[in-house]
C-alpha atoms as a PDB file:
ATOM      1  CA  UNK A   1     145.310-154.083  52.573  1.00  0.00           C
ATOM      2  CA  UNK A   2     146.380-157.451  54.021  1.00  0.00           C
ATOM      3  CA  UNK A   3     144.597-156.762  57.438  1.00  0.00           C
ATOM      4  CA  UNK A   4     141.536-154.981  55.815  1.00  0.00           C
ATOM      5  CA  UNK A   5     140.845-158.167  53.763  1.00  0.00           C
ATOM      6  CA  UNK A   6     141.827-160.347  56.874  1.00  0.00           C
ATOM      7  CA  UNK A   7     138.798-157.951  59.223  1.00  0.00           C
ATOM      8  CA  UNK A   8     136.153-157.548  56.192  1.00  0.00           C
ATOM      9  CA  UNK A   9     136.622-161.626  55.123  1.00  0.00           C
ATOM     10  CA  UNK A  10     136.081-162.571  58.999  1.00  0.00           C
ATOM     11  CA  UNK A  11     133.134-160.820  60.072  1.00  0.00           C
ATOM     12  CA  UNK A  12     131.723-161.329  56.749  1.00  0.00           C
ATOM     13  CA  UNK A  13     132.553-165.062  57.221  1.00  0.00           C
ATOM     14  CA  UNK A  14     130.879-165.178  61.456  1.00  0.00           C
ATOM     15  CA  UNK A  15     127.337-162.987  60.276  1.00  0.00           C
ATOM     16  CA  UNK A  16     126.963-165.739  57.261  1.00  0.00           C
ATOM     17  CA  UNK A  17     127.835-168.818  58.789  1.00  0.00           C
ATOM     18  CA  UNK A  18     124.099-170.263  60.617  1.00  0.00           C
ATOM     19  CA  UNK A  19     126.398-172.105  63.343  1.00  0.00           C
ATOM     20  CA  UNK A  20     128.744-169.307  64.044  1.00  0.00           C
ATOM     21  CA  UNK A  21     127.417-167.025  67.340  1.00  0.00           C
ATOM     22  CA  UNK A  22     127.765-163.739  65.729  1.00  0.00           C
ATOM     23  CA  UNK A  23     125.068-165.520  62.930  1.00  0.00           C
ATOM     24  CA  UNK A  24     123.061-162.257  61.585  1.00  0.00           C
ATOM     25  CA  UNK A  25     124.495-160.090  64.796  1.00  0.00           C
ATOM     26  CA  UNK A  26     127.228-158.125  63.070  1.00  0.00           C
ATOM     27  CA  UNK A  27     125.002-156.098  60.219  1.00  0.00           C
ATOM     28  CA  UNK A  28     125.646-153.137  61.823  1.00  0.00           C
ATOM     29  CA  UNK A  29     129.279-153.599  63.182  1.00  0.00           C
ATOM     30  CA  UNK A  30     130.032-154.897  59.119  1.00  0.00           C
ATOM     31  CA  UNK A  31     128.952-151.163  57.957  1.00  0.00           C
ATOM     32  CA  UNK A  32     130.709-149.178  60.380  1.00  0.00           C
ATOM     33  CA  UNK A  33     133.775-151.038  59.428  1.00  0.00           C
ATOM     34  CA  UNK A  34     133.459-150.163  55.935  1.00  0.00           C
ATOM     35  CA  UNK A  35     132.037-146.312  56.123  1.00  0.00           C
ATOM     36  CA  UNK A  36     135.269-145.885  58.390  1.00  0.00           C
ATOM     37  CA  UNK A  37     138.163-147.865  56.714  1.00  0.00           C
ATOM     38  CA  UNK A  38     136.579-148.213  53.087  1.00  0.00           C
ATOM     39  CA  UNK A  39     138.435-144.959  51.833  1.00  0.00           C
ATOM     40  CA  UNK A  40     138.952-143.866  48.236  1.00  0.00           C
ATOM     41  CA  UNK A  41     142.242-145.618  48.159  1.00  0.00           C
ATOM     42  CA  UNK A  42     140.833-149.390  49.276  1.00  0.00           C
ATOM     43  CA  UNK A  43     137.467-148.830  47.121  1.00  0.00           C
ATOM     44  CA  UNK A  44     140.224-148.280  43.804  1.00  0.00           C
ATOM     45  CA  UNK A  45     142.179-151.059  45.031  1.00  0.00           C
ATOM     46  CA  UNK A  46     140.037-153.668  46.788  1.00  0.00           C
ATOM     47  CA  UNK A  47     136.667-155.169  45.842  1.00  0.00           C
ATOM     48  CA  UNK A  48     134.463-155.232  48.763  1.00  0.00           C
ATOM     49  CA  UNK A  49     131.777-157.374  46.892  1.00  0.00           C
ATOM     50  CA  UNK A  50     133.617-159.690  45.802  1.00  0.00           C
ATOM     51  CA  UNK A  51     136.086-159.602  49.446  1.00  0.00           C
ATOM     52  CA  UNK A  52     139.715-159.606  47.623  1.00  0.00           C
ATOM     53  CA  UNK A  53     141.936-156.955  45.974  1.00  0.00           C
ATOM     54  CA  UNK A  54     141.870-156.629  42.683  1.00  0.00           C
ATOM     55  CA  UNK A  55     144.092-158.146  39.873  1.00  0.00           C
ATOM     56  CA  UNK A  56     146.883-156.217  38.833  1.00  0.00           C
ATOM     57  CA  UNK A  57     145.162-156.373  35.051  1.00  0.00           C
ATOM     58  CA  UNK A  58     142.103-154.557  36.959  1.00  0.00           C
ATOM     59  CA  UNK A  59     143.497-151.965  38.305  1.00  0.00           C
ATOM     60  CA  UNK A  60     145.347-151.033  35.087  1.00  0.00           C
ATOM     61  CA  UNK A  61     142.313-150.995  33.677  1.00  0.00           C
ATOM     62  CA  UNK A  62     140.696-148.611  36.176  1.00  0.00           C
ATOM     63  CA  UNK A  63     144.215-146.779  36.226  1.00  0.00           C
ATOM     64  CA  UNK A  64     142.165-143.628  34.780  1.00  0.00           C
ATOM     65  CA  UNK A  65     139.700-143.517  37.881  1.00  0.00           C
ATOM     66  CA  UNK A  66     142.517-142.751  40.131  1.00  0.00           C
ATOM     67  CA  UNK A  67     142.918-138.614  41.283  1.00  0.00           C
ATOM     68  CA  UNK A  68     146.154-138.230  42.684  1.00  0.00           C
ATOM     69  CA  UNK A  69     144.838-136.279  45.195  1.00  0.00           C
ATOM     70  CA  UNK A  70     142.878-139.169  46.861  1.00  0.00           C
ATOM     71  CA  UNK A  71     146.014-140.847  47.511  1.00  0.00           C
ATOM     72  CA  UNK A  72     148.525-138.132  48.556  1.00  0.00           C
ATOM     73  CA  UNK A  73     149.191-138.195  51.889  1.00  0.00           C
ATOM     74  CA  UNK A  74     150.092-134.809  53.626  1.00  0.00           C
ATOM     75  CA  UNK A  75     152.440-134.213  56.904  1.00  0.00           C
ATOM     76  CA  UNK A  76     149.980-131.992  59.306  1.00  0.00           C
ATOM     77  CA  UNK A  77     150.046-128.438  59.899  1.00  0.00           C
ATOM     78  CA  UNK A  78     150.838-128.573  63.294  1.00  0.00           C
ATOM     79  CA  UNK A  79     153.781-131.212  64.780  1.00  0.00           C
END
């Protein structure tokens, strides 16, 4: 979560900023980041609007939200 954050907060940061080169030119690389790495897991734990991870007193109180299933990571069929 740290590095998502750290990646989300930064280009968010450069395509805001009027002085920063990137000013308006990273719309599109801002959505790919987040249709790839913005899974189930990160959108019940991390607040993209609002760029931080939630509270501890949040996420208790979305604690019924959660399916085990979107968090259960599975060894492959093949090694």
């Amino acid at each position: 979560m740290t590095l998502f954050d750290y990646w989300s907060n930064l280009m968010k940061k450069y395509n805001s900023d009027p002085e920063s080169v990137y000013f308006k030119k990273l719309d599109d690389k801002i959505e790919k980041f987040k249709e790839k790495h913005y899974t189930v897991n990160r959108q019940w734990r991390y607040d993209w609007n609002e760029g931080r991870p939630r509270t501890l007193k949040e996420l208790i109180a979305r604690r019924e939200e959660s399916k085990i299933d979107d968090f259960l990571t599975s060894k492959g069929t093949l090694d």
